[in-house]
Protein backbone atom coordinates (compact mmCIF):
# COMPACT_ATOMS: atom_id res chain seq x y z
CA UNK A 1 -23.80 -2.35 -16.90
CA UNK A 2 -21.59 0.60 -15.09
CA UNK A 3 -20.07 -2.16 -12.82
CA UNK A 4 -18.73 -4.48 -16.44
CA UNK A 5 -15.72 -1.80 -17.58
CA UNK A 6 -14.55 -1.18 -13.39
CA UNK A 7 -14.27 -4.76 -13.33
CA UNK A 8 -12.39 -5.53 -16.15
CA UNK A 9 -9.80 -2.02 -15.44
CA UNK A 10 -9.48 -3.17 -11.64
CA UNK A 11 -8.90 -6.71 -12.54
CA UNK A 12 -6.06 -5.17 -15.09
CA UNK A 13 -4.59 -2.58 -12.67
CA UNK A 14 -4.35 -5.45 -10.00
CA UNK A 15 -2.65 -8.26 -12.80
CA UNK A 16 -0.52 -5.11 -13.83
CA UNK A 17 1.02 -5.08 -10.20
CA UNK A 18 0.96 -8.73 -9.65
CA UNK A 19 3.37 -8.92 -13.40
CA UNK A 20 6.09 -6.81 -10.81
CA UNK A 21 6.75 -9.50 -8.36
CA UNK A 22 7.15 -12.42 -11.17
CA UNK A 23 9.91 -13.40 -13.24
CA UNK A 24 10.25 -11.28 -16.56
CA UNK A 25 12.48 -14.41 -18.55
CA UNK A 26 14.04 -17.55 -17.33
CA UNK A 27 16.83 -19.55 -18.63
CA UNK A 28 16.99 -23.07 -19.32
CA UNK A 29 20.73 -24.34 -19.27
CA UNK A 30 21.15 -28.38 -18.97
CA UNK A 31 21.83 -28.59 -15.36
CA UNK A 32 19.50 -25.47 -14.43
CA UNK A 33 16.75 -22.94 -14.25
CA UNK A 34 17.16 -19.32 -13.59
CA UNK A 35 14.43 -16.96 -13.16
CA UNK A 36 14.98 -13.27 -13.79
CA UNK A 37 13.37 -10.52 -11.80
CA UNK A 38 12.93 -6.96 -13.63
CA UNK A 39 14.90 -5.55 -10.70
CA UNK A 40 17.65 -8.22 -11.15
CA UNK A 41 16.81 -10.64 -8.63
CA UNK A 42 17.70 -14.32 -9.72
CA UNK A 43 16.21 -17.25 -8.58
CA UNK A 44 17.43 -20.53 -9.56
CA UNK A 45 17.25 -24.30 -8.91
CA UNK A 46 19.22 -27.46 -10.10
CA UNK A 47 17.83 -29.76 -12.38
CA UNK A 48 19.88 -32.36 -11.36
CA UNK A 49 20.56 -31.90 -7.66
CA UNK A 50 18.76 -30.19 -4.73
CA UNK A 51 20.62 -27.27 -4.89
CA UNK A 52 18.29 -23.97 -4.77
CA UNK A 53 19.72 -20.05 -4.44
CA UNK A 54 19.32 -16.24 -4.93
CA UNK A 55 21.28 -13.69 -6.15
CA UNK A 56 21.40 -10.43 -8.17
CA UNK A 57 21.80 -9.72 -11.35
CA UNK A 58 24.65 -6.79 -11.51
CA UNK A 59 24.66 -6.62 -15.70
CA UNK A 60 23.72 -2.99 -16.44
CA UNK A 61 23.01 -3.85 -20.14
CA UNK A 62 19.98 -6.19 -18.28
CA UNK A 63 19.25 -3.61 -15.51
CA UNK A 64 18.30 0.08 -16.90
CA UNK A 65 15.92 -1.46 -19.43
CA UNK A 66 14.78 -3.43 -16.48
CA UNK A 67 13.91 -0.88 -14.09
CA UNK A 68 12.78 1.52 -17.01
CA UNK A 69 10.14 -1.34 -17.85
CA UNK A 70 9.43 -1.69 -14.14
CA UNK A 71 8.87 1.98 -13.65
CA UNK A 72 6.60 1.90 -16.39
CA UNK A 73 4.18 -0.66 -15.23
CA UNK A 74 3.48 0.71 -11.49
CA UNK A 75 3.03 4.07 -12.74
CA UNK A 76 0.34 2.69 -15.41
CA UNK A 77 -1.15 0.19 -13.05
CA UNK A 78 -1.56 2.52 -10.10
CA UNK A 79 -2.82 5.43 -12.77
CA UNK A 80 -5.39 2.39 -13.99
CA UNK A 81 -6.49 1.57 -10.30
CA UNK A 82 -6.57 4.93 -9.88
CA UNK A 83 -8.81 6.26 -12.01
CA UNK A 84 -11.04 3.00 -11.89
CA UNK A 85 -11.60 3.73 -7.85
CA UNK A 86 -12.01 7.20 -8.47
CA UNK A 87 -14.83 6.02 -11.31
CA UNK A 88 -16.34 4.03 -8.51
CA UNK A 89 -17.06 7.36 -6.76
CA UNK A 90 -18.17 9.71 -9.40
CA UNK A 91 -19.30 8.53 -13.09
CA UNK A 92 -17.06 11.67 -14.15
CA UNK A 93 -13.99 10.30 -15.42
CA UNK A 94 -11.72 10.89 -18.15
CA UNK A 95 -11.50 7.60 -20.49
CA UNK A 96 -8.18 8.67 -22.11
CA UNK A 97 -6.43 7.44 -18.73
CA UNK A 98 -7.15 3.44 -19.65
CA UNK A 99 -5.96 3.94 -22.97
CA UNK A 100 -2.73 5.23 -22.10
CA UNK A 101 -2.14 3.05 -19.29
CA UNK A 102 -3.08 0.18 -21.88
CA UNK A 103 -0.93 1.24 -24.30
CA UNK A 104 1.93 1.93 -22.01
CA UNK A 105 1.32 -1.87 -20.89
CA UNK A 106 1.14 -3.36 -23.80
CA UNK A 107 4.49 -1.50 -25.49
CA UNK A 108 6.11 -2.07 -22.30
CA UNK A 109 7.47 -6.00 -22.35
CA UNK A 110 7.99 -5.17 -26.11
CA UNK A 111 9.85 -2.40 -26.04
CA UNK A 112 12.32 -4.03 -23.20
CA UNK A 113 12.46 -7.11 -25.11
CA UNK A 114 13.71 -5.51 -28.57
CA UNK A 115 15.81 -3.12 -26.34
CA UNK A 116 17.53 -6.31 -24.44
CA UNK A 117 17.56 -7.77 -28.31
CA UNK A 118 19.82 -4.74 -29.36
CA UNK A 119 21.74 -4.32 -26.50
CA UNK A 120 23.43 -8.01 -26.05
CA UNK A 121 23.72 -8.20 -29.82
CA UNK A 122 25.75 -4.49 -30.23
CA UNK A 123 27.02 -4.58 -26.93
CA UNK A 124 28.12 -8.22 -25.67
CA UNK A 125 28.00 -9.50 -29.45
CA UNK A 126 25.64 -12.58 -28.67
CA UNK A 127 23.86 -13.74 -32.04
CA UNK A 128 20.73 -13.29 -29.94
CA UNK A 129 19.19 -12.54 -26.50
CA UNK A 130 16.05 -14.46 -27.07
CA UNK A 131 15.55 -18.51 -28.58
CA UNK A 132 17.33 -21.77 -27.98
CA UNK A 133 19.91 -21.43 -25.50
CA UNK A 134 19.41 -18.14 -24.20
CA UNK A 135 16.40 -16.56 -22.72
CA UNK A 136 12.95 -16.74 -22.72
CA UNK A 137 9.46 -14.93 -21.80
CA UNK A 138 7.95 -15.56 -18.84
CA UNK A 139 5.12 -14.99 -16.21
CA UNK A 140 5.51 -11.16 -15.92
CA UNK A 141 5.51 -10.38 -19.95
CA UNK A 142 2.36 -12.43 -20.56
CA UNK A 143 0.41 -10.94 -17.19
CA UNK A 144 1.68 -7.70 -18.50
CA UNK A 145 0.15 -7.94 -22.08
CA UNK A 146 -2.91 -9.42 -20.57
CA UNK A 147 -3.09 -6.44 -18.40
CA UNK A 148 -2.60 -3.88 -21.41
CA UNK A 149 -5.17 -5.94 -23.17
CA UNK A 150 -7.76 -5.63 -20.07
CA UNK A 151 -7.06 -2.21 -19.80
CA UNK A 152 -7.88 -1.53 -23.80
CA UNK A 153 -10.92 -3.86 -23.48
CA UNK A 154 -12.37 -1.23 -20.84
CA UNK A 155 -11.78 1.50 -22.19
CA UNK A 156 -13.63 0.36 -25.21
CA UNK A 157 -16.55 -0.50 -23.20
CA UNK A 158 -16.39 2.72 -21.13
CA UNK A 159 -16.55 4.63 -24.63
CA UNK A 160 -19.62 2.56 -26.14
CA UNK A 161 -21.59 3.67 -23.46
């Protein structure tokens, strides 16, 4: 039964760094698809012809909550792997560690989605950043709520013991 909650916080550490190398949104326009990287990496590929590229996204509106988000998720995935390899070694460990790195997981995506919400509506006066036409979720905000999830899930179980 000791083995259940390492599982579940190493498998949510380890999705928690995987969420960092995969697009955060992605844009469907009628002749393309671009994939956003927190750091500002853009990957994108025609629809309608072979043509595939990189590039970088310079927009600081998209950037600081970007990296802020980023920052957030290594330090609370390496503080979850952390403390779940240093549970493999002694039974002594402090539970409050999972919760925050759970929480910080979970408020993460949302937080940088509502602050990418304000920021092109004040700032570049869009109507919206998110819907039809503009941007949506992708890969690294689901893995990263899945992760936050995980990381709640053991903590519970690490407590009901």
């Amino acid at each position: 039964m000791t083995e259940f909650p390492s599982k579940i916080s190493f498998t949510s550490g380890v999705i928690g760094i995987i969420s960092i190398f995969t697009p955060i949104i992605f844009h469907l326009s009628p002749n393309s698809v671009y994939n956003f990287w927190s750091w500002g990496f853009i990957f994108f590929f025609s629809l309608n012809s072979n043509e595939i590229g990189t590039t970088y996204n310079t927009e600081v509106e998209f950037l600081i909550p970007g990296f802020l988000s980023l920052i957030l998720i290594v330090i609370s995935s390496v503080l979850i792997l952390v403390i779940t390899l240093k549970r493999k070694k002694s039974q002594k460990v402090n539970v409050k560690y999972h919760l925050i790195g759970g929480i910080v997981m979970i408020a993460s995506p949302l937080v940088l989605m509502a602050a990418w919400q304000i920021i092109y509506i004040i700032v570049r006066d869009y109507p919206t950043f998110w819907g039809v036409n503009y941007y949506w979720p992708s890969v690294a905000i689901f893995l990263q709520l899945i992760a936050g999830t995980l990381a709640l899930l053991s903590n519970m179980k690490m407590r009901v013991k």
